[in-house]
Every structure is written in structure tokens, then in C-alpha cells.
Protein backbone atom coordinates (compact mmCIF):
# COMPACT_ATOMS: atom_id res chain seq x y z
CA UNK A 1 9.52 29.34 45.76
CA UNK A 2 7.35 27.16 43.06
CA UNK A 3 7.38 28.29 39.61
CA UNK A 4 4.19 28.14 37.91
CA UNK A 5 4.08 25.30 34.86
CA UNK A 6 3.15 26.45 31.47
CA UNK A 7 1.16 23.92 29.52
CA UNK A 8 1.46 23.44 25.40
CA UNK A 9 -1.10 20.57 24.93
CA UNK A 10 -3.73 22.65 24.80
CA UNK A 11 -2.65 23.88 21.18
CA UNK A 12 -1.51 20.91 20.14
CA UNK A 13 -5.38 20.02 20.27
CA UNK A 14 -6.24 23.10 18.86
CA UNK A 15 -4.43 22.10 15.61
CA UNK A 16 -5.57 18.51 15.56
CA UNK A 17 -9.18 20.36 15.58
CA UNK A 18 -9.67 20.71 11.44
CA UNK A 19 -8.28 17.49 11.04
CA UNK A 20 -10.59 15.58 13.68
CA UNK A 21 -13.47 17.32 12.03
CA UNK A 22 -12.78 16.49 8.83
CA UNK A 23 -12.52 12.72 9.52
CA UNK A 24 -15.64 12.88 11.23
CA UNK A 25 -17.12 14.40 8.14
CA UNK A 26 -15.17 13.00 5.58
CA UNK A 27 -14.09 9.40 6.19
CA UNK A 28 -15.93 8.00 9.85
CA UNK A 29 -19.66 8.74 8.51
CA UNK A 30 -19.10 7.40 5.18
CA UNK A 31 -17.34 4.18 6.65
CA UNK A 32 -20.90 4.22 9.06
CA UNK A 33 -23.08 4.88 6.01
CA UNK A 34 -21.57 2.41 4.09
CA UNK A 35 -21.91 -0.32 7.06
CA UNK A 36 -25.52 0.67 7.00
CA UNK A 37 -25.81 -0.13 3.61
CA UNK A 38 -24.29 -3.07 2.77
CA UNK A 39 -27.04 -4.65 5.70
CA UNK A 40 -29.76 -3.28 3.23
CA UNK A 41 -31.86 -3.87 0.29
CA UNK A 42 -30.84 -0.98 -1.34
CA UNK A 43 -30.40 -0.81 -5.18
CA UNK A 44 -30.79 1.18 -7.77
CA UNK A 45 -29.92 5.34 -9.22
CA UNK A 46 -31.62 7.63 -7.52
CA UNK A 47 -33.36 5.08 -5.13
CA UNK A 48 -33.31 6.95 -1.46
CA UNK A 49 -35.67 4.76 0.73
CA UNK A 50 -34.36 1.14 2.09
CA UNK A 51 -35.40 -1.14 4.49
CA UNK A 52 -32.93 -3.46 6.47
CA UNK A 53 -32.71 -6.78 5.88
CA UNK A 54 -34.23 -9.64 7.90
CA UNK A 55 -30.77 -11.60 8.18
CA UNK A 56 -28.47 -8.11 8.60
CA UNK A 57 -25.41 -10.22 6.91
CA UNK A 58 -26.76 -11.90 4.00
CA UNK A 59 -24.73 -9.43 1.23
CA UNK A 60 -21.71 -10.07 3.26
CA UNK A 61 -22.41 -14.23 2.24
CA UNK A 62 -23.39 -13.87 -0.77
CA UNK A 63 -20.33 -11.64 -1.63
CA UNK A 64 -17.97 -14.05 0.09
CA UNK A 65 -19.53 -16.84 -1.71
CA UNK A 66 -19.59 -14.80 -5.09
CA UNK A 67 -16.81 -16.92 -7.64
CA UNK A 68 -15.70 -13.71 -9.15
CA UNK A 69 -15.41 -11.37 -6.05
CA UNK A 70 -12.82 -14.56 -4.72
CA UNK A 71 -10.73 -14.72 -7.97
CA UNK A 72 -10.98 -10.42 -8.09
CA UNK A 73 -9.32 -11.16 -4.58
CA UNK A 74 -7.05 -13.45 -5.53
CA UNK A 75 -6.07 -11.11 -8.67
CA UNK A 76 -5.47 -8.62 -6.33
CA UNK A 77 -2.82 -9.97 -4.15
CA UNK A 78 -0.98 -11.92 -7.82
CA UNK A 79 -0.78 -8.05 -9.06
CA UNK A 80 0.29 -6.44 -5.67
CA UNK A 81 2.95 -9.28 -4.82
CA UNK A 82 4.34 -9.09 -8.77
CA UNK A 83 4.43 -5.34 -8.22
CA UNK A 84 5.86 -4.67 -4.69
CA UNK A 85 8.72 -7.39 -4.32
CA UNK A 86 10.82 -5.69 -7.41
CA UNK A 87 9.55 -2.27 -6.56
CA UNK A 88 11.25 -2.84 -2.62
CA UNK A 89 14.22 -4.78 -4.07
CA UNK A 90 15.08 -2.08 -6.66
CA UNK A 91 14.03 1.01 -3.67
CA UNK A 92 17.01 -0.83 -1.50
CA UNK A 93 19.83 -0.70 -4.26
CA UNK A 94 19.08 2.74 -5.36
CA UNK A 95 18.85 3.37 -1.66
CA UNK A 96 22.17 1.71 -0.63
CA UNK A 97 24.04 3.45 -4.35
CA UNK A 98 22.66 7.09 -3.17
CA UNK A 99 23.45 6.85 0.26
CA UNK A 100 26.94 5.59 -0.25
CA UNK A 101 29.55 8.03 1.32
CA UNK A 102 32.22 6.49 -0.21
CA UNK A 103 30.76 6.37 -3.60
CA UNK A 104 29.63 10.31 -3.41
CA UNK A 105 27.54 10.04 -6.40
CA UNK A 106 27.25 13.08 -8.53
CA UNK A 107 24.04 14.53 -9.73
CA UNK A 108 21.71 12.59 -7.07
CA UNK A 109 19.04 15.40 -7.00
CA UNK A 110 18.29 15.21 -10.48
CA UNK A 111 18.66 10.97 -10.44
CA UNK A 112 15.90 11.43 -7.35
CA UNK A 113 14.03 13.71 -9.82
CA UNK A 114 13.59 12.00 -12.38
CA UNK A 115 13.70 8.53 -10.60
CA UNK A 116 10.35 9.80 -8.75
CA UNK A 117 8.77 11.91 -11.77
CA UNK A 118 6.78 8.95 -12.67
CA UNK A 119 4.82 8.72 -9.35
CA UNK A 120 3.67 12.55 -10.18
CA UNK A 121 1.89 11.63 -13.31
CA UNK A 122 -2.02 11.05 -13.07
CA UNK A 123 -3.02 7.13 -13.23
CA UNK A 124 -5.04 8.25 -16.38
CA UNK A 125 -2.09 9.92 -18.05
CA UNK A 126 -0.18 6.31 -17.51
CA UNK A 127 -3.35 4.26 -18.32
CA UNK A 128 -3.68 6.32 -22.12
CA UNK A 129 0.02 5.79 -22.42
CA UNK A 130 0.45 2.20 -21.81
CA UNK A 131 -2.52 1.47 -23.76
CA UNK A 132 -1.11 3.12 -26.77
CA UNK A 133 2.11 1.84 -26.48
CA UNK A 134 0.62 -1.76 -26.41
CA UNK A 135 -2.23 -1.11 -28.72
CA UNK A 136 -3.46 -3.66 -31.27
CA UNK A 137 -2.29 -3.92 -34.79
CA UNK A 138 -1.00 -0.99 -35.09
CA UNK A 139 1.25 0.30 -32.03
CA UNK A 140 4.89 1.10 -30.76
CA UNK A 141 5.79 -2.07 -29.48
CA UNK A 142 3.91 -4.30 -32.06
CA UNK A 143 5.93 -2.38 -34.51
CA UNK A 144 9.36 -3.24 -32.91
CA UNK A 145 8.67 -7.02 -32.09
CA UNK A 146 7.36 -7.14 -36.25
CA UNK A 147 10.85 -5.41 -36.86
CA UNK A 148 13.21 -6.87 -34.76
CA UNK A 149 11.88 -10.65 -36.35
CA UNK A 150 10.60 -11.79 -32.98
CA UNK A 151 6.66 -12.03 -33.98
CA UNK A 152 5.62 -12.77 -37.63
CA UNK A 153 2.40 -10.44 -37.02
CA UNK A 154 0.55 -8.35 -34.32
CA UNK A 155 0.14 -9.87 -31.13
CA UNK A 156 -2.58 -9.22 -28.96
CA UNK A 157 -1.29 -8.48 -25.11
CA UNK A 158 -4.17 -7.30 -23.89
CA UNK A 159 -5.76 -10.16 -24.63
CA UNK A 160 -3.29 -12.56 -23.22
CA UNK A 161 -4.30 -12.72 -19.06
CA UNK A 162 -0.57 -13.22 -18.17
CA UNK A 163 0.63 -10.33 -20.34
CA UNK A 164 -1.78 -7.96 -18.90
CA UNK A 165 -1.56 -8.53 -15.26
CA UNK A 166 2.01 -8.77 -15.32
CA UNK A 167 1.89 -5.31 -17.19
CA UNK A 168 0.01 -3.50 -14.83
CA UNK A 169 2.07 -5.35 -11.77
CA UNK A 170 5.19 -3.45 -14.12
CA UNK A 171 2.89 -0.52 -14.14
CA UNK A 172 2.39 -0.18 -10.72
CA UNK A 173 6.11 -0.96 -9.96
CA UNK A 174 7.10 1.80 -12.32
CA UNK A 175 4.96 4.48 -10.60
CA UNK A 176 5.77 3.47 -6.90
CA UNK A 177 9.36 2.15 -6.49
CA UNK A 178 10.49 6.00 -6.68
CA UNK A 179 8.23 6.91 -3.77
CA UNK A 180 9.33 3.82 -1.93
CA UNK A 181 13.61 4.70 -2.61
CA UNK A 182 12.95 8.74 -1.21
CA UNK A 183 11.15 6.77 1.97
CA UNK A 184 13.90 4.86 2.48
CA UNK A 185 16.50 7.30 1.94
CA UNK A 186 15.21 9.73 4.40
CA UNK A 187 15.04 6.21 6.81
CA UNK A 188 18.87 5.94 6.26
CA UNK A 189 19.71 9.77 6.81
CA UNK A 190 17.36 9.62 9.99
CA UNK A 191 20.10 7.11 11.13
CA UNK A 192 22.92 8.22 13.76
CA UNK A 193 26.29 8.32 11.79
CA UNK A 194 27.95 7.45 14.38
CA UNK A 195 26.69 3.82 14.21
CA UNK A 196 28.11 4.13 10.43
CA UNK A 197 31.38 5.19 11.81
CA UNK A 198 31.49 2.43 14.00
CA UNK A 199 31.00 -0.11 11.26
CA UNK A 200 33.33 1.66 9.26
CA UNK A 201 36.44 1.15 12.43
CA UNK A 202 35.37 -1.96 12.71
CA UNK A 203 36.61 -3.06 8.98
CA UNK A 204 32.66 -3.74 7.82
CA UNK A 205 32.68 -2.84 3.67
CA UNK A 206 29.94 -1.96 2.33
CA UNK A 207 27.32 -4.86 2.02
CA UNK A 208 28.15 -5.39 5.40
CA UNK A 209 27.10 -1.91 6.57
CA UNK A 210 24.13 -2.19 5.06
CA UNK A 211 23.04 -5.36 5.61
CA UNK A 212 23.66 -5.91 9.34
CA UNK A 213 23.23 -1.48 9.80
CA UNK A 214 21.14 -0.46 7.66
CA UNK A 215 18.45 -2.67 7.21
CA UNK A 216 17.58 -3.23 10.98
CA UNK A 217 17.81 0.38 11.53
CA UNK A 218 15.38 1.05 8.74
CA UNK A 219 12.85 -1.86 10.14
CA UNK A 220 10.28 0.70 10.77
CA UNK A 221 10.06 2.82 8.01
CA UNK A 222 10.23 -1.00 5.60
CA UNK A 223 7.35 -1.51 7.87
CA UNK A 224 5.81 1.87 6.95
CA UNK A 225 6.56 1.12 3.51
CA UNK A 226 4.85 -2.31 3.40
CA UNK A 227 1.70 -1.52 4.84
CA UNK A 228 1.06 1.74 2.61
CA UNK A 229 1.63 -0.80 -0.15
CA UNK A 230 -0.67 -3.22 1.11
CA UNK A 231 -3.09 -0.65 1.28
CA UNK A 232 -2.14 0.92 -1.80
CA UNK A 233 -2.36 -2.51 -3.57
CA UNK A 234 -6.09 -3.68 -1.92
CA UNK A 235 -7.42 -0.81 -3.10
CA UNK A 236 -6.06 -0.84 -6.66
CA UNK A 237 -8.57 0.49 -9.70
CA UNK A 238 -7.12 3.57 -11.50
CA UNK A 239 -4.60 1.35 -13.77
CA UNK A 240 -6.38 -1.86 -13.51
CA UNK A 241 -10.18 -0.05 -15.21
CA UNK A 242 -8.26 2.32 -17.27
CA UNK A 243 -5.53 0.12 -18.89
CA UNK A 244 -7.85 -3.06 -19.21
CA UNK A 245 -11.19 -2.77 -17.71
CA UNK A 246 -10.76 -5.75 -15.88
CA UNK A 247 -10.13 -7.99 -18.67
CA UNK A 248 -9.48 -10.32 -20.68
CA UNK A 249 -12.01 -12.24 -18.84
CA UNK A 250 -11.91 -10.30 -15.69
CA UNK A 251 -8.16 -11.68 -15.43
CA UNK A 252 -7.22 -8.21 -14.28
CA UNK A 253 -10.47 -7.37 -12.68
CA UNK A 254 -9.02 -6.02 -8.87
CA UNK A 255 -11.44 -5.88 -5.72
CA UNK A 256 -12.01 -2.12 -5.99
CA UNK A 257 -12.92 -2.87 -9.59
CA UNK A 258 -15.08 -5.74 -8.75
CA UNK A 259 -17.40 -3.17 -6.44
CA UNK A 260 -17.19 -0.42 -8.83
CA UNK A 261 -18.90 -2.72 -11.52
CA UNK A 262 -21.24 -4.22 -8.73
CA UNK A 263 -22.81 -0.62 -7.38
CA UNK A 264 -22.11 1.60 -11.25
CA UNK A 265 -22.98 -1.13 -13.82
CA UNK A 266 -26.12 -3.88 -14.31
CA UNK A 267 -28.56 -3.37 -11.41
CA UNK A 268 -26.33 -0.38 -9.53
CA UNK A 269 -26.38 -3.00 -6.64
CA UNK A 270 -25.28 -0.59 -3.92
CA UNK A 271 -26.05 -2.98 -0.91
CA UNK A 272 -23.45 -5.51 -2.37
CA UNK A 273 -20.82 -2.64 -3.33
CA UNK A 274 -20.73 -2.08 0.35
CA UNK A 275 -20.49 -5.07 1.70
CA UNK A 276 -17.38 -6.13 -0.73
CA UNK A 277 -16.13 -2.97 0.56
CA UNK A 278 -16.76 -3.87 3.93
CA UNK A 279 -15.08 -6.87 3.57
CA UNK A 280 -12.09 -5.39 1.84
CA UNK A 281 -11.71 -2.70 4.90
CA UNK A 282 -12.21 -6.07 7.38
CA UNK A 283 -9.27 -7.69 4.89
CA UNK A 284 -7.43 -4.72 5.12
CA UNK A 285 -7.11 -4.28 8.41
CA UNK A 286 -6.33 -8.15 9.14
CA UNK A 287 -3.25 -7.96 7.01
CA UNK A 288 -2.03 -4.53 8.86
CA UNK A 289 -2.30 -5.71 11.99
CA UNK A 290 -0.51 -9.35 11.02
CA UNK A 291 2.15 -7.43 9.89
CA UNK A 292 2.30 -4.76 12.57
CA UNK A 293 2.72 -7.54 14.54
CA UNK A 294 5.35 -10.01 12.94
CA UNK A 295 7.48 -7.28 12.02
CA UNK A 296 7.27 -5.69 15.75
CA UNK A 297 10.80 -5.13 17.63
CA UNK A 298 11.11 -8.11 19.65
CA UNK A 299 13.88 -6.74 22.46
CA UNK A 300 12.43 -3.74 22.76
CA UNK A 301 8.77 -5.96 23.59
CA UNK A 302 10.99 -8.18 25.87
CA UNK A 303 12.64 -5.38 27.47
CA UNK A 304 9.47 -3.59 28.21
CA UNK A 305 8.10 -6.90 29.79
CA UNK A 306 11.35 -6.78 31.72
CA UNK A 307 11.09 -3.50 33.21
CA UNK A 308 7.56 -3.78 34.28
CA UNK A 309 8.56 -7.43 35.85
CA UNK A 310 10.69 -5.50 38.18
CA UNK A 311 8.24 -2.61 38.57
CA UNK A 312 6.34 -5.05 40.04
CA UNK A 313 8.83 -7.13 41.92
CA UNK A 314 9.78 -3.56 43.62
CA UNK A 315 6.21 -2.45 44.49
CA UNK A 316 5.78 -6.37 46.08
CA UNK A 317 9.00 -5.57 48.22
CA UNK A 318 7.99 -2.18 49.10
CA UNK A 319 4.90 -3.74 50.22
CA UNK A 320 6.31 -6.67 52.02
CA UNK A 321 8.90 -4.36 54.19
CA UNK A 322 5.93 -1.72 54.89
């Protein structure tokens, strides 16, 4: 007697409905739009007509030959890299101390807390703050280095190019690693404690157990982690215009920065806005798929060539003997 099958899928694309719609809407015509644009001649506020241009990619060279959209590039990746390799190094040892079970620490919701609060507080918020803190004569920590001996009189770190990328790198480290340690814990509790166990009979301590356990277990959400960053870090403005405005001498001037200047300031230049952005989405999505690929599980990739080597092998044999 058959049994009639009852099919789910049908809601499951019932409830991907609103979202589908709202990329169309939302984020796919906009990306179009923009791809339009940055082939055009348009310019200007309130300008609607355009017109094409004769060689379709010219923005896109004269962006990609433009001095200051390379060295906005370039300041980019110097902020992200000074940001993210503390900001994972710290998420790992507040991941490996929380997640402990023979330390047990006490208190860990509130530590989580207020360990993530930053992340919850508006880029402006931190922008206002940090700019206070490191304002010029007078301010908090021009106060304390004129106390403490260190500096004779006010010193200027917003002027200084070093000084203020490597403080928004520390700002951007400050508001993320938080985010990145309740990622990774939830990576580690994902993980079977039996394997843990195992480790444990086998005499492993605890640097052992989480550097030959944990870590390869947790490949996948560190490769989570990293590309959200990447992404995160390409598109970096909030901190970066607010804290600075790209300066001293456009020494903290990011990418997104770069094309918010080129389509809201001077000539509103919207054809070579979109093109940098353009580029940066092309950029983007070179770097993802690098990484998606060097940080891919190897055996599993040679163990799914292996099955469908003898997949094939059988169907050649079943062919042969028929």
C-alpha cells in the first residue's frame, strides 16, 4: 500500500518570499543602477538626464589611475589589517578563558556583556567620544601626558598620520573584537563534547585542546569571521569621516570615504562615485572568494573527488558487464 509523501519546500519558499523581494528592491537594482552609472556622464545635484559614454569604461580608468583613490586603497587595508589581527588574537583568548570547563569562570554573562557593549554603541557616539578624548590643547589625554611629565605641552594626534590611523585601527578593534569572541564562542559550544572528552583521556592540557581541537573545528566560523571583517573593513567610513575626515592629509581617508567626497563634495561627480564603488564591490568579491578558497577543507574536497572517482569507476563496470 503506498503512502502518499507530504512536501515542506513549498513553505520554505513562501518565507524566503519578503526577503527575495526585498533584495530585488533594495540591494540588486541599486547594484544595476549604480553599474549604469558609473558608464555615464552623469554629474551634478539634481541632474536627472545622462547620456552613456562613448568608451563605457573610461571612469573605471581614470579611477584606477586616480593617485588618491590607490593610496585611499592602500589606507584601507593598513587600517583593516592593524585592526583585525589583535581584534581575532584577543576574540581567541577570551574565547579559549570562557570556554574553559576546568576553569568554570564565574560571572561570564556579565564579562560577555560588557565585553560586547561597545559594539552596541552608534559609530557617531564613538566618533564624538574619541575626538574629545584626544582633542587639541585642551583634552583628557593631553591633560594626563602634560601631568604624568611625558610631553612638555599639547600634542597634536590628529595631526600626526601614524597616530590617527593607528587610533581608528584601535577604534575599530575596540568595537568589533566583542562581536568576533560571542562568534567564536557559539563556534566552540556548536562543537561535539565528546571530541573534548577524548582529548581530555588522552592526557591533552589545555593549549593542546585547543590548539589541535578547537581551532580546526572552528575553521568555518574563523572563516565566517574573516570575511565579514573583510567586508566590514572595505567598506569602512563611519569612524574614519567622523573621527578625522580623512585627514591629516587624507592619511586616514578609506575607499568608502574617498567616493563619498567624489559624488557629495566639489563637482558631486556621481559617475566616478560609482565606478570606485564598482571597483570596490569587484575588490570585494576577489578577496572573498581567495579566501573562500584557501581556507576551504581540503579532505573533505579530496574525499568528495574520491567518492565520485568510484561513482564513476562503478557506472563504467556496470556498463562493461551489461
Amino acid at each position: 500500500m503506498r503512502h502518499k509523501s507530504v512536501s515542506y519546500a513549498k513553505y520554505g519558499y513562501i518565507f524566503l518570499v519578503p526577503f527575495v523581494a526585498a533584495f530585488l528592491f533594495f540591494s540588486l537594482y541599486p547594484i544595476i543602477y549604480t553599474l549604469v552609472i558609473s558608464m555615464s556622464d552623469l554629474k551634478g545635484v539634481g541632474t536627472a538626464s545622462f547620456s552613456i559614454l562613448a568608451n563605457p569604461f573610461q571612469n573605471f580608468i581614470n579611477i584606477a589611475k586616480n593617485e588618491l583613490f590607490q593610496k585611499s586603497l592602500a589606507t584601507t587595508g593598513i587600517i583593516w589589517i592593524l585592526n583585525f589581527i589583535p581584534q581575532m588574537a584577543l576574540a581567541l583568548l577570551l574565547t579559549a578563558w570562557f570556554t574553559n570547563e576546568r576553569l568554570r569562570v564565574r560571572g561570564q554573562g556579565a564579562f560577555k556583556v560588557l565585553l560586547y557593549m561597545p559594539n552596541i554603541i552608534t559609530s557617531g557616539t564613538i566618533a564624538v567620544l574619541f575626538y574629545s578624548l584626544f582633542s587639541y590643547p585642551i583634552g583628557p589625554v593631553n591633560s594626563l601626558v602634560t601631568m604624568l611629565g611625558l610631553t612638555d605641552r599639547p600634542y597634536e594626534f590628529l595631526r600626526d598620520a601614524s597616530v590617527a590611523r593607528g587610533l581608528i585601527a584601535f577604534i575599530q578593534f575596540w568595537m568589533w573584537y566583542g562581536n568576533t569572541m560571542i562568534v567564536l564562542i557559539a563556534g566552540v559550544l556548536g562543537i561535539s563534547p565528546a571530541i573534548f572528552d577524548a582529548a581530555a583521556i588522552d592526557g591533552a592540557n589545555s593549549l593542546k585542546t585547543f590548539l589541535y581541537v578547537t581551532l580546526p573545528s572552528l575553521r568555518q566560523i574563523m572563516l565566517y569571521t574573516l570575511i565579514t571583517s573583510l567586508i566590514g573593513g572595505l567598506q569602512m567610513f563611519d569612524i574614519p569621516k567622523l573621527f578625522t575626515n580623512g585627514g591629516p592629509d587624507n592619511a586616514t581617508q578609506t575607499a568608502s570615504v574617498y567616493i563619498f567626497n567624489q559624488a557629495f563634495t566639489g563637482s558631486y561627480q556621481y559617475n566616478r562615485a560609482a565606478a570606485a564603488s564598482m571597483l570596490m564591490f569587484v575588490i570585494t568579491a576577489i578577496f572573498s572568494g581567495a579566501l573562500f578558497y584557501l581556507m576551504r577543507d581540503k579532505d573533505a574536497q579530496k574525499a568528495k573527488k574520491q567518492r565520485k572517482l568510484l561513482e564513476k569507476a562503478a557506472a563504467l563496470n556496470g556498463g562493461a558487464q551489461a
